[in-house]
Protein backbone atom coordinates (compact mmCIF):
# COMPACT_ATOMS: atom_id res chain seq x y z
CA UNK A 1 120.38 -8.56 -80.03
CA UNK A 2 122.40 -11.40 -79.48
CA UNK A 3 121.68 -14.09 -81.81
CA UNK A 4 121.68 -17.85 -79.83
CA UNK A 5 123.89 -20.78 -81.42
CA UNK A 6 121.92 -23.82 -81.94
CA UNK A 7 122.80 -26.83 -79.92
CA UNK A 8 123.88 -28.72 -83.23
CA UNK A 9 125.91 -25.80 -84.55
CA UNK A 10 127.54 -25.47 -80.79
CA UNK A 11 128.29 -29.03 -81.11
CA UNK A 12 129.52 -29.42 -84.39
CA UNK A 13 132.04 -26.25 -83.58
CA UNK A 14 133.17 -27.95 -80.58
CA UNK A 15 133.25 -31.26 -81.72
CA UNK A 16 131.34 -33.01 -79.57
CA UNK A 17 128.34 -33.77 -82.35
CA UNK A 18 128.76 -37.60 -81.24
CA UNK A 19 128.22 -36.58 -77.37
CA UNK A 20 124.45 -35.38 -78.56
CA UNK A 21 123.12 -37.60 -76.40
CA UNK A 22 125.25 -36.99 -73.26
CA UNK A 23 124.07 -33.71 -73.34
CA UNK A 24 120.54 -34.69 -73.90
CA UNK A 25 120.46 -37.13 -70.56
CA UNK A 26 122.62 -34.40 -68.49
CA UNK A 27 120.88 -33.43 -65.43
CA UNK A 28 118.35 -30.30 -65.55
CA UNK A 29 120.39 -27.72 -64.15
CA UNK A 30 121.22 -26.16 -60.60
CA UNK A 31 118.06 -25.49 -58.73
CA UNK A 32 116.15 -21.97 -59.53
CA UNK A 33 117.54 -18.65 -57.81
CA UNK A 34 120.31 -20.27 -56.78
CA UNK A 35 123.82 -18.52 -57.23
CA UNK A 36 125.39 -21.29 -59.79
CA UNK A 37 128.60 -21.17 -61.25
CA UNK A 38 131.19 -23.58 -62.93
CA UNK A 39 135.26 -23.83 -61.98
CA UNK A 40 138.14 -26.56 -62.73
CA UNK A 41 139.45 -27.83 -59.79
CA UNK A 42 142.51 -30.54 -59.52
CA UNK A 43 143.35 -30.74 -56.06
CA UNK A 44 141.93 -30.01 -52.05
CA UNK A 45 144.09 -27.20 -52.56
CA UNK A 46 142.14 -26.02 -54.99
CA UNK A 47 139.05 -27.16 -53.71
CA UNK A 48 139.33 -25.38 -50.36
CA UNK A 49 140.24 -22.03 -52.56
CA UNK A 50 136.72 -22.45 -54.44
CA UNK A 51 134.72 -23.57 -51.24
CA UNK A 52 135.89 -20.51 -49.26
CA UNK A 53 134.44 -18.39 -52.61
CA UNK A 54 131.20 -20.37 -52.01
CA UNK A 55 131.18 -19.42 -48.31
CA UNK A 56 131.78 -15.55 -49.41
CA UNK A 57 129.31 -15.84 -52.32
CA UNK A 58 126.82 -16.86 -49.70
CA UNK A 59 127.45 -14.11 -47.09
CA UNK A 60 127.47 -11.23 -49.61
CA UNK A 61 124.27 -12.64 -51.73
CA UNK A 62 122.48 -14.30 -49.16
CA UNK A 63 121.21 -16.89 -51.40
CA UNK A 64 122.58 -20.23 -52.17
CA UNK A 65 125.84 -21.06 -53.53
CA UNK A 66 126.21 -23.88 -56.45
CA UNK A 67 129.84 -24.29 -57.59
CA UNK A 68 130.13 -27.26 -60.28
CA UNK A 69 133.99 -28.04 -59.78
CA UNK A 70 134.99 -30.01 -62.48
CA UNK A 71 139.02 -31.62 -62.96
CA UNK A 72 141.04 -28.66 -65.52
CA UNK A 73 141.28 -31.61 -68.26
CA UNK A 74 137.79 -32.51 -68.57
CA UNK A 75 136.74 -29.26 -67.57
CA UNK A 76 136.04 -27.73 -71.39
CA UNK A 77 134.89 -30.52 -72.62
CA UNK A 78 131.93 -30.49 -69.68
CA UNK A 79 131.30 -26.97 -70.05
CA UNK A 80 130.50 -27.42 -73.88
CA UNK A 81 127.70 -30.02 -72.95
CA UNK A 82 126.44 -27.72 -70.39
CA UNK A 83 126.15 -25.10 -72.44
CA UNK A 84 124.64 -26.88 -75.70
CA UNK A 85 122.14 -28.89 -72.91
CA UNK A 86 121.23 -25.62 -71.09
CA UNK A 87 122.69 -26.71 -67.69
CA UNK A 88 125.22 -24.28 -67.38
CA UNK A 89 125.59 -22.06 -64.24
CA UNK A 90 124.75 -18.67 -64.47
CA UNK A 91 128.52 -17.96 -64.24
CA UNK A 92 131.48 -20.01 -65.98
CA UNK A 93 135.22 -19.66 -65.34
CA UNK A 94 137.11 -19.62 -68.74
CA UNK A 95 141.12 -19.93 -69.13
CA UNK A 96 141.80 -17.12 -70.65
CA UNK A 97 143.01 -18.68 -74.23
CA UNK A 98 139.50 -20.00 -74.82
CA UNK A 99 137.46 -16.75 -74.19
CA UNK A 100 137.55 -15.60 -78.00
CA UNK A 101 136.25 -19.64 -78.93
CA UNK A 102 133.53 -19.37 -76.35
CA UNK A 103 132.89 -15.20 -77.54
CA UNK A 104 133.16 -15.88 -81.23
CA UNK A 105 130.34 -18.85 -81.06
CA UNK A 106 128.03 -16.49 -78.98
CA UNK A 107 128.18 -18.94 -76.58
CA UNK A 108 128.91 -16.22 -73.50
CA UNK A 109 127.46 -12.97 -73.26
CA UNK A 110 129.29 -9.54 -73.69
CA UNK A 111 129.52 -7.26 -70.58
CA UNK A 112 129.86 -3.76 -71.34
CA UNK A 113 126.01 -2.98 -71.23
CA UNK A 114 125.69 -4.36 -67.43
CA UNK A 115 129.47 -2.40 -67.01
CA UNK A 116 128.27 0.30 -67.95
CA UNK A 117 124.48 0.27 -66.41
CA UNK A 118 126.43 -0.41 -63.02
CA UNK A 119 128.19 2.69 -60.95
CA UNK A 120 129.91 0.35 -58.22
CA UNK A 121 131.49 -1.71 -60.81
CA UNK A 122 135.10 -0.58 -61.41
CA UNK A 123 136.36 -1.82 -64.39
CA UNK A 124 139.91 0.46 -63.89
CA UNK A 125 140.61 -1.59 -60.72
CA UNK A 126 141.63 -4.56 -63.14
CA UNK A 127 144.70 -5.16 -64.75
CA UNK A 128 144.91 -4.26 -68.42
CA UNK A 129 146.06 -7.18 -69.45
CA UNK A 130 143.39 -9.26 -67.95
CA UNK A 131 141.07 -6.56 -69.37
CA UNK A 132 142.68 -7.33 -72.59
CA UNK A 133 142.55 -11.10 -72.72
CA UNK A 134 139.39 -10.97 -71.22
CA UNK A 135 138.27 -9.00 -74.82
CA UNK A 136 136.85 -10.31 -77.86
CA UNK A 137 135.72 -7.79 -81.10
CA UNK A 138 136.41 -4.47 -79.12
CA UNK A 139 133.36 -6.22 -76.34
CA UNK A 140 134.33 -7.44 -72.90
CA UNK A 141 132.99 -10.95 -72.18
CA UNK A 142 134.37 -11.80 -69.11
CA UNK A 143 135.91 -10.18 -65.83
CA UNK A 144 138.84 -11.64 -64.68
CA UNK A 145 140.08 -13.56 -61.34
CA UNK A 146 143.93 -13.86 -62.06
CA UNK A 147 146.62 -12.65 -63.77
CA UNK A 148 150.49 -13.29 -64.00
CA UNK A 149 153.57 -12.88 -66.54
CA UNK A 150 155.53 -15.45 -67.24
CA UNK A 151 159.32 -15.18 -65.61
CA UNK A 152 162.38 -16.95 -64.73
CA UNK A 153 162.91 -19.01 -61.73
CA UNK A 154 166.40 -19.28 -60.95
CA UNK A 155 168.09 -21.82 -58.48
CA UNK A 156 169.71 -19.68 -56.11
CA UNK A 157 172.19 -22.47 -54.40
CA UNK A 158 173.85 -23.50 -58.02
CA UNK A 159 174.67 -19.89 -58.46
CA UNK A 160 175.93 -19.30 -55.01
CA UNK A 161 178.19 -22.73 -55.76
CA UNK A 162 179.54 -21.19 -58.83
CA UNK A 163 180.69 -17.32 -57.57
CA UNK A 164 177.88 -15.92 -59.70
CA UNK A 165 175.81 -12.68 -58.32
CA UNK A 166 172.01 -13.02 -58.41
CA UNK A 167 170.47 -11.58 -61.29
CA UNK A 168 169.08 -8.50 -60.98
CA UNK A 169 165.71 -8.43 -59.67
CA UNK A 170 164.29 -5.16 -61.59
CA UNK A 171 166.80 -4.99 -64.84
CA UNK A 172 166.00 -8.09 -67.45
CA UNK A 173 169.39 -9.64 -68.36
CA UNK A 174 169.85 -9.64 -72.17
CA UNK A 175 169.70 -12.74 -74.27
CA UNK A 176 173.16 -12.90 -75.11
CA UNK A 177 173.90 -12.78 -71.35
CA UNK A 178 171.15 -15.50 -70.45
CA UNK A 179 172.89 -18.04 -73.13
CA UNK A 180 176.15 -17.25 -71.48
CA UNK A 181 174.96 -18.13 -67.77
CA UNK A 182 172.96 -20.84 -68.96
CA UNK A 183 176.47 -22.51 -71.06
CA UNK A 184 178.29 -21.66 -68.30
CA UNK A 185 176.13 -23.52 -65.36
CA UNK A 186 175.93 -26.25 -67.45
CA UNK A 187 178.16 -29.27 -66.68
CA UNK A 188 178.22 -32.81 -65.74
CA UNK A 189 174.52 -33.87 -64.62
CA UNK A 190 173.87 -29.83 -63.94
CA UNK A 191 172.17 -27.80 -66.83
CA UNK A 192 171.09 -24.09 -67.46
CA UNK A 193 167.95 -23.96 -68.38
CA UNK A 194 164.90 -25.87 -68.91
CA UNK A 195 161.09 -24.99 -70.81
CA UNK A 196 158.19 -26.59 -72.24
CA UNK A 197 158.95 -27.39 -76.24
CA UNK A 198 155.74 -25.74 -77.05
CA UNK A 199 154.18 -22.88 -78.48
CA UNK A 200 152.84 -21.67 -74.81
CA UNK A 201 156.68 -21.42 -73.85
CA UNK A 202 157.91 -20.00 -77.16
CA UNK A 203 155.45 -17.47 -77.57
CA UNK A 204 157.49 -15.48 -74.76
CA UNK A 205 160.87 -15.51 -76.89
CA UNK A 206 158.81 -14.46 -79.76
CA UNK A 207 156.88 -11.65 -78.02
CA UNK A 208 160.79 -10.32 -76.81
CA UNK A 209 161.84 -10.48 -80.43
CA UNK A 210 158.75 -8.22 -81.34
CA UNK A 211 157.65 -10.91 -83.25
CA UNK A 212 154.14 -12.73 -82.85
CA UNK A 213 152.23 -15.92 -84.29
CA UNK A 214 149.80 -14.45 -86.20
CA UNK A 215 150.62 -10.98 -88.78
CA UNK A 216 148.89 -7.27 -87.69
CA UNK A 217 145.51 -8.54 -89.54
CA UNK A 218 145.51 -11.44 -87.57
CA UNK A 219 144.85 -13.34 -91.29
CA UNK A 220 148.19 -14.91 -91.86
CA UNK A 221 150.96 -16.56 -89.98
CA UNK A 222 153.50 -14.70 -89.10
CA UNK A 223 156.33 -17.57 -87.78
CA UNK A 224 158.02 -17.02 -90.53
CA UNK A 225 159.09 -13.72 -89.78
CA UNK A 226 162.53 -12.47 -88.93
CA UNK A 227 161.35 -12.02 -85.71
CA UNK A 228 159.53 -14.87 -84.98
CA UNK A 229 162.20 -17.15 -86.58
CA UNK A 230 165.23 -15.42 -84.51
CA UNK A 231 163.56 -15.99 -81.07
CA UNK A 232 162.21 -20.06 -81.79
CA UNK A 233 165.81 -20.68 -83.44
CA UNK A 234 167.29 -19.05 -80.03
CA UNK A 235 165.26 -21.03 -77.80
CA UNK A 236 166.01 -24.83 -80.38
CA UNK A 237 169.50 -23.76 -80.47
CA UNK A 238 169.50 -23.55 -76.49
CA UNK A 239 168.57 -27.57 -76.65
CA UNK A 240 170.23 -28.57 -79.56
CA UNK A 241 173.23 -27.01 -80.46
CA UNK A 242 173.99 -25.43 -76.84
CA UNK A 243 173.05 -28.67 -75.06
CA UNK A 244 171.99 -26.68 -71.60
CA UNK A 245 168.83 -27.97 -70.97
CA UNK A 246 167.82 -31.73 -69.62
CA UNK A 247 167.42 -34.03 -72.02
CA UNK A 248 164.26 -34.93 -73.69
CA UNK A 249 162.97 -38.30 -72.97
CA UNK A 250 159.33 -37.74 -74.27
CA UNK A 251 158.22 -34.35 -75.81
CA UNK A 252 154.81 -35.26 -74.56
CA UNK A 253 155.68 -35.74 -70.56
CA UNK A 254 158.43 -33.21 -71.16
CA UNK A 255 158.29 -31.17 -68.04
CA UNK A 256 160.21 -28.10 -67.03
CA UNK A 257 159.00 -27.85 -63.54
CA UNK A 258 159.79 -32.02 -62.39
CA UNK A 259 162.94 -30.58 -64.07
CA UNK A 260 163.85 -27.76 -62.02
CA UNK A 261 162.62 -29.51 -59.01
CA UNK A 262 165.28 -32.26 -59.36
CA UNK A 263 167.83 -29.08 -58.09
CA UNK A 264 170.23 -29.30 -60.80
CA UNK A 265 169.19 -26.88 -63.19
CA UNK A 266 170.10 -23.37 -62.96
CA UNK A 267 166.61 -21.60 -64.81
CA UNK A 268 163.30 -22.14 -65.54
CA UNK A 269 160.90 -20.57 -67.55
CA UNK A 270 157.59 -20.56 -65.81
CA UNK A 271 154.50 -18.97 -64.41
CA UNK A 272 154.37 -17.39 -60.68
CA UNK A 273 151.01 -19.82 -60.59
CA UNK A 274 153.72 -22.15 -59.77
CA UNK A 275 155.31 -20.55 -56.63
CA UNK A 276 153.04 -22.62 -54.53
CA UNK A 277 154.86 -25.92 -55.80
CA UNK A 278 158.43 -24.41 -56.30
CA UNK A 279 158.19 -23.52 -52.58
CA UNK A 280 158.62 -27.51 -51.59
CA UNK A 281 162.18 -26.79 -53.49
CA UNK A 282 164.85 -28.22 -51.45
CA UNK A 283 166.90 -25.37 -52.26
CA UNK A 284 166.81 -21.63 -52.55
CA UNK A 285 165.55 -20.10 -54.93
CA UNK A 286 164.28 -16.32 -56.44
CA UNK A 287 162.40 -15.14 -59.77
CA UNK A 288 163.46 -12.85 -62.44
CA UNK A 289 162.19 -10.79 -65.14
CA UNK A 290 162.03 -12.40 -68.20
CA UNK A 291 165.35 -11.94 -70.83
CA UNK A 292 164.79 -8.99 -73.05
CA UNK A 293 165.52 -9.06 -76.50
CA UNK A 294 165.28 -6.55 -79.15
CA UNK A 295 161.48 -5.37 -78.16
CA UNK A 296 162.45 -5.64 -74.32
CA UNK A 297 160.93 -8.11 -71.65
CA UNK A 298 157.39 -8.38 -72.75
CA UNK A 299 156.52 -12.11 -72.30
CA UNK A 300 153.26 -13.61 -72.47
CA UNK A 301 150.73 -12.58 -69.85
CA UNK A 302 147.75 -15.07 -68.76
CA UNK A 303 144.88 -15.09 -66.59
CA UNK A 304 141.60 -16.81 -66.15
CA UNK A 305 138.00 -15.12 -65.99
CA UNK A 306 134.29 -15.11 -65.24
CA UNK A 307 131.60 -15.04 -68.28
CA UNK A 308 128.19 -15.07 -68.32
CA UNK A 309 126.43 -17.71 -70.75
CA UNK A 310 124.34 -16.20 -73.62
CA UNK A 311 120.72 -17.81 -72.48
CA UNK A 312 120.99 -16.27 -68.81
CA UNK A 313 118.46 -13.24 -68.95
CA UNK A 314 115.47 -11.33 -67.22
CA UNK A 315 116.46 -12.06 -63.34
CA UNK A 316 118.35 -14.49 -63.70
CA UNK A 317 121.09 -12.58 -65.55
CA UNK A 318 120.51 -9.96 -62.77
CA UNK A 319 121.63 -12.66 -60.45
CA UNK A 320 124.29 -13.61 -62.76
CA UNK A 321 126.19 -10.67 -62.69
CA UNK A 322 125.82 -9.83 -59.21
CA UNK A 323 127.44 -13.04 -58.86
CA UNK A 324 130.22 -12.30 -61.01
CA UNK A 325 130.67 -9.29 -59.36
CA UNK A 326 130.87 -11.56 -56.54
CA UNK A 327 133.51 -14.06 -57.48
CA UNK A 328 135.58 -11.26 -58.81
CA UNK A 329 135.28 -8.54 -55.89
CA UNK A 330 138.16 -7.40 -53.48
CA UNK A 331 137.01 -9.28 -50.91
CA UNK A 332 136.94 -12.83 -52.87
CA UNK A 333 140.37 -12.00 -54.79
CA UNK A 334 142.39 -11.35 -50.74
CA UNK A 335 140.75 -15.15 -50.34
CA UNK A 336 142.52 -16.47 -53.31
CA UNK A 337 145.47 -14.35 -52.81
CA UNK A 338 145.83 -15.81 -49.13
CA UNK A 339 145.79 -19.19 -50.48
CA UNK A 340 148.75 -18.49 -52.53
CA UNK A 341 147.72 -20.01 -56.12
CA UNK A 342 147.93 -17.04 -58.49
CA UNK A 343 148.19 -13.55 -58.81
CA UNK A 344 144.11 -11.84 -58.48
CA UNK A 345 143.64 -9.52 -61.41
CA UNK A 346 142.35 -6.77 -59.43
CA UNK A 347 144.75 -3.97 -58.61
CA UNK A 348 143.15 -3.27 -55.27
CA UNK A 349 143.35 -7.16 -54.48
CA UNK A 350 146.16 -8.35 -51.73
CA UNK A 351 149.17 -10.27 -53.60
CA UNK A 352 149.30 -14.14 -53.60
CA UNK A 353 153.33 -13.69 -54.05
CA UNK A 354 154.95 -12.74 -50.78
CA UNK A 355 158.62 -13.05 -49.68
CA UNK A 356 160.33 -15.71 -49.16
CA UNK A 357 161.38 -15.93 -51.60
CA UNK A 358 162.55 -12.26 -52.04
CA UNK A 359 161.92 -11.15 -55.28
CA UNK A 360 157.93 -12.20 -55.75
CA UNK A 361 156.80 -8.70 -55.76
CA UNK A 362 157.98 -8.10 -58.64
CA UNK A 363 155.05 -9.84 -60.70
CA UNK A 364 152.58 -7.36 -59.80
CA UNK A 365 155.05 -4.97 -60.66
CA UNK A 366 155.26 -5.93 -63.99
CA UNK A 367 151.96 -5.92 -64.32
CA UNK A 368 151.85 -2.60 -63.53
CA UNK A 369 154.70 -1.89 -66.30
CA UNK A 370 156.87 -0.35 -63.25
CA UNK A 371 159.70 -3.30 -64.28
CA UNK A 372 160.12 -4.56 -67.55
CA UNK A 373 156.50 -5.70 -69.17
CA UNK A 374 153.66 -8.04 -70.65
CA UNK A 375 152.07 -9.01 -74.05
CA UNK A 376 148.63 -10.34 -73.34
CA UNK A 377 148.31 -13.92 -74.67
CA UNK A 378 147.39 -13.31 -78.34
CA UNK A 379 144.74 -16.36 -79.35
CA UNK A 380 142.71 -17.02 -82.40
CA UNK A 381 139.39 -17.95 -81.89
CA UNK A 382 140.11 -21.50 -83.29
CA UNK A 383 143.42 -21.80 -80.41
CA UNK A 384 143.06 -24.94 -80.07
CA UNK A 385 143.11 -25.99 -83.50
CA UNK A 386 146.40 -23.84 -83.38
CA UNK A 387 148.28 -25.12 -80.92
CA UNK A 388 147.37 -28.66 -82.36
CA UNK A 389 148.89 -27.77 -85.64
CA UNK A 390 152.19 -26.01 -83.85
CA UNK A 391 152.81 -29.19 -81.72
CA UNK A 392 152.78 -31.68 -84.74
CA UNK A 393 155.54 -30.71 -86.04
CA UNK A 394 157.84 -27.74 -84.33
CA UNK A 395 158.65 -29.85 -80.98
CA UNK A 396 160.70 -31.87 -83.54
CA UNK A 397 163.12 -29.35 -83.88
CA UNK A 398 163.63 -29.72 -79.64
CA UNK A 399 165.25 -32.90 -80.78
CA UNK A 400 167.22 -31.81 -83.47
CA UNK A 401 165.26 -33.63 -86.43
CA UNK A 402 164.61 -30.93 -88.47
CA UNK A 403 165.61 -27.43 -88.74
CA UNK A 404 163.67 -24.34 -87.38
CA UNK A 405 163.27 -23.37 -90.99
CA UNK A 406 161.97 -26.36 -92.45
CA UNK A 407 159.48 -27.06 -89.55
CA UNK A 408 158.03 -23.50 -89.77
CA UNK A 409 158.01 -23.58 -93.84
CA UNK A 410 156.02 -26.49 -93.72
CA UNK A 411 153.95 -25.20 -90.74
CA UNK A 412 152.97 -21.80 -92.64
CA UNK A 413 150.41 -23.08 -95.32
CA UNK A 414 148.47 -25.12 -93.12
CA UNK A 415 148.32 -22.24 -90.11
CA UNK A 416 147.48 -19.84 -93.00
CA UNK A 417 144.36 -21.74 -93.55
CA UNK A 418 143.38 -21.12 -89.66
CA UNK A 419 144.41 -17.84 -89.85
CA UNK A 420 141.67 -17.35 -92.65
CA UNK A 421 139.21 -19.82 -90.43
CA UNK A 422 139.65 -17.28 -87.71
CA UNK A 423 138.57 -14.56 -89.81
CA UNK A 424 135.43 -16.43 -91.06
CA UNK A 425 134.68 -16.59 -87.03
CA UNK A 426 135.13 -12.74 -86.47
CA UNK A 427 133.46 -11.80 -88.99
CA UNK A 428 130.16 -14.28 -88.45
CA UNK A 429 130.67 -12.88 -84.77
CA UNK A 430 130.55 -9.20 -85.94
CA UNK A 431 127.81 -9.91 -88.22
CA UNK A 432 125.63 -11.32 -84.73
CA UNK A 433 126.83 -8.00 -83.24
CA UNK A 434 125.53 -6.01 -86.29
């Protein structure tokens, strides 16, 4: 049996022990039978998306439709007093990097029993590496609504100005072939390339180079590896001592996309979830696989999901996960894939990337492993914590303050110690499982 975390423990792993009494005076929850369920939203766009779910979720269930929609930034943060206050819907959304923090504090459910207990329910029709990320402790906890690889947008006209072909739209260029391009489109007020200087950017280079964040056991950094260390030094030596990116006014506000939008730099590295923005472009433009290096094109793969909160049960968790079934179905995915905003995770689902440009079919395909490849987003269950740690220190070496080899030597010790935090998680996790 699932064993239920406390409010206090919930709150003192989330941090939010001095919001106690926000979540005490939060409102008493959407109203009985209803079909309830929680989503970040930022903009009409994105509102419009989730009101055409509700609509669907309506028609198919025939009962009422209850969507919380709730900014992306203060979405987590609201979820975690819902949860610990019991106000939650019977169905939360959950970026796919903070499934394993949501799975490992038993705050969500797993689904293989209702998977499995349910012969319409096609688990193959998903993408494996939504399936994946979507995993926690060999369980499932969540289905998944989209999925996409990270690639490389590349500004068509700058090429076209400089005699050079298009890149190929099925065979990854190499590394050494990217740098070259990149040096060589480079010039007065025009640049090569542009990224994040994070960890979410780097991880791609890293995956390429076979390398990851964490070791095999998942107990001990693994930065320091050859691997690791050859694809961040790559990427630093692309800003520093290559000079072909923009330069950094503030590694905080640093962004790649305002960047690449200003139509003088020749690649980005990116997600397809932002085709719908790159389309205002004033300029032509096309996506590519992502550079391979020595393990190939495998960059990181994300996607968002559905979950099911631990203290749904009896009918309403049969409610629940006809609802996710819902949200997640064929017929909601073609909605979202209409609107353009990301790739669904269903196979069977319609694709949210169609030419013009010409080359957007190609995410699914990778997806599929017909062109190049993925590597699911590998998190910890403390991610956050994580990511914190990495952007202390390693953005620095965007800047050229200190090496790649002094930020990660200082970085190990300290992401050792989460490594080991993580492992306290899984195993608490395994022993509620036991």
């Amino acid at each position: 049996m699932q064993t239920q975390l406390s409010r206090r423990s919930l709150l003192k792993l989330t941090g939010l022990a001095g919001l106690g009494a926000a979540a005490a005076g939060c409102s008493s929850g959407p109203p009985s039978g209803s079909a309830a369920w929680a989503m970040w939203s930022s903009s009409p766009a994105e509102r419009k998306v989730w009101d055409d779910f509700s609509a669907y979720v309506e028609r198919e269930l025939k009962v009422e439709s209850v969507p919380t929609l709730t900014p992306s930034g203060g979405y987590p943060t609201k979820l975690d007093l819902q949860l610990v206050s019991g106000t939650a819907g019977l169905v939360t959304a959950l970026n796919g990097w903070l499934i394993p923090t949501y799975a490992a504090r038993g705050a969500h459910r797993p689904l293989d029993d209702l998977i499995a207990a349910d012969p319409d329910f096609d688990i193959e029709d998903f993408y494996q590496p939504i399936r994946d990320i979507s995993s926690f402790n060999d369980q499932t906890y969540a289905i998944g609504f989209d999925v996409a690889p990270t690639v490389i947008y590349y500004n068509k006209t700058l090429l076209e100005e400089k005699g050079i072909a298009a890149p190929s739209p099925t065979v990854p260029m190499a590394w050494a072939t990217f740098r070259d391009l990149a040096k060589e489109l480079t010039g007065p007020d025009q640049y090569g390339f542009t990224c994040a200087p994070s960890i979410d950017d780097l991880v791609s280079w890293i995956y390429c180079a076979g390398g990851n964040v964490m070791n095999e056991a998942w107990d001990q950094s693994a930065l320091n590896a050859p691997e690791a260390m050859e694809a961040v030094q790559y990427v630093v030596d692309l800003f520093v001592k290559d000079k072909v990116t923009p330069p950094i006014a503030n590694l905080v506000t640093e962004n790649s996309l305002a960047n690449f939008m200003e139509g003088n730099v020749a690649f980005m590295h990116n997600g397809p979830w932002q085709v719908v923005n790159v389309r205002k472009a004033k300029f032509d433009w096309d996506i590519m696989p992502f550079p391979a290096g020595a393990a190939g094109s495998t960059p990181r793969v994300s996607g968002s999901s559905f979950a099911i909160p631990s203290k749904v049960r009896g009918d309403d968790l049969d409610l629940a996960w006809r609802l996710l079934k819902t949200l997640t179905s064929k017929g909601a995915l073609d909605i979202y894939a209409q609107a353009g905003r990301n790739n669904p995770a269903r196979l069977s689902a319609g694709s949210a990337f169609k030419p013009p440009p010409d080359n957007l079919g190609i995410v699914q395909q990778i997806l599929a492993g017909k062109i190049a490849g993925g590597h699911p987003f590998d998190v910890t269950t403390n991610w956050n914590q994580v990511k914190q740690l990495l952007g202390q220190d390693l953005p620095r070496t965007f800047l050229g303050q200190v090496s790649v080899q002094e930020a990660i030597d200082g970085l190990t010790p300290r992401l050792d110690v989460l490594m080991e935090q993580h492992q306290d998680n899984v195993r608490q996790a395994t022993a509620r499982k036991g």
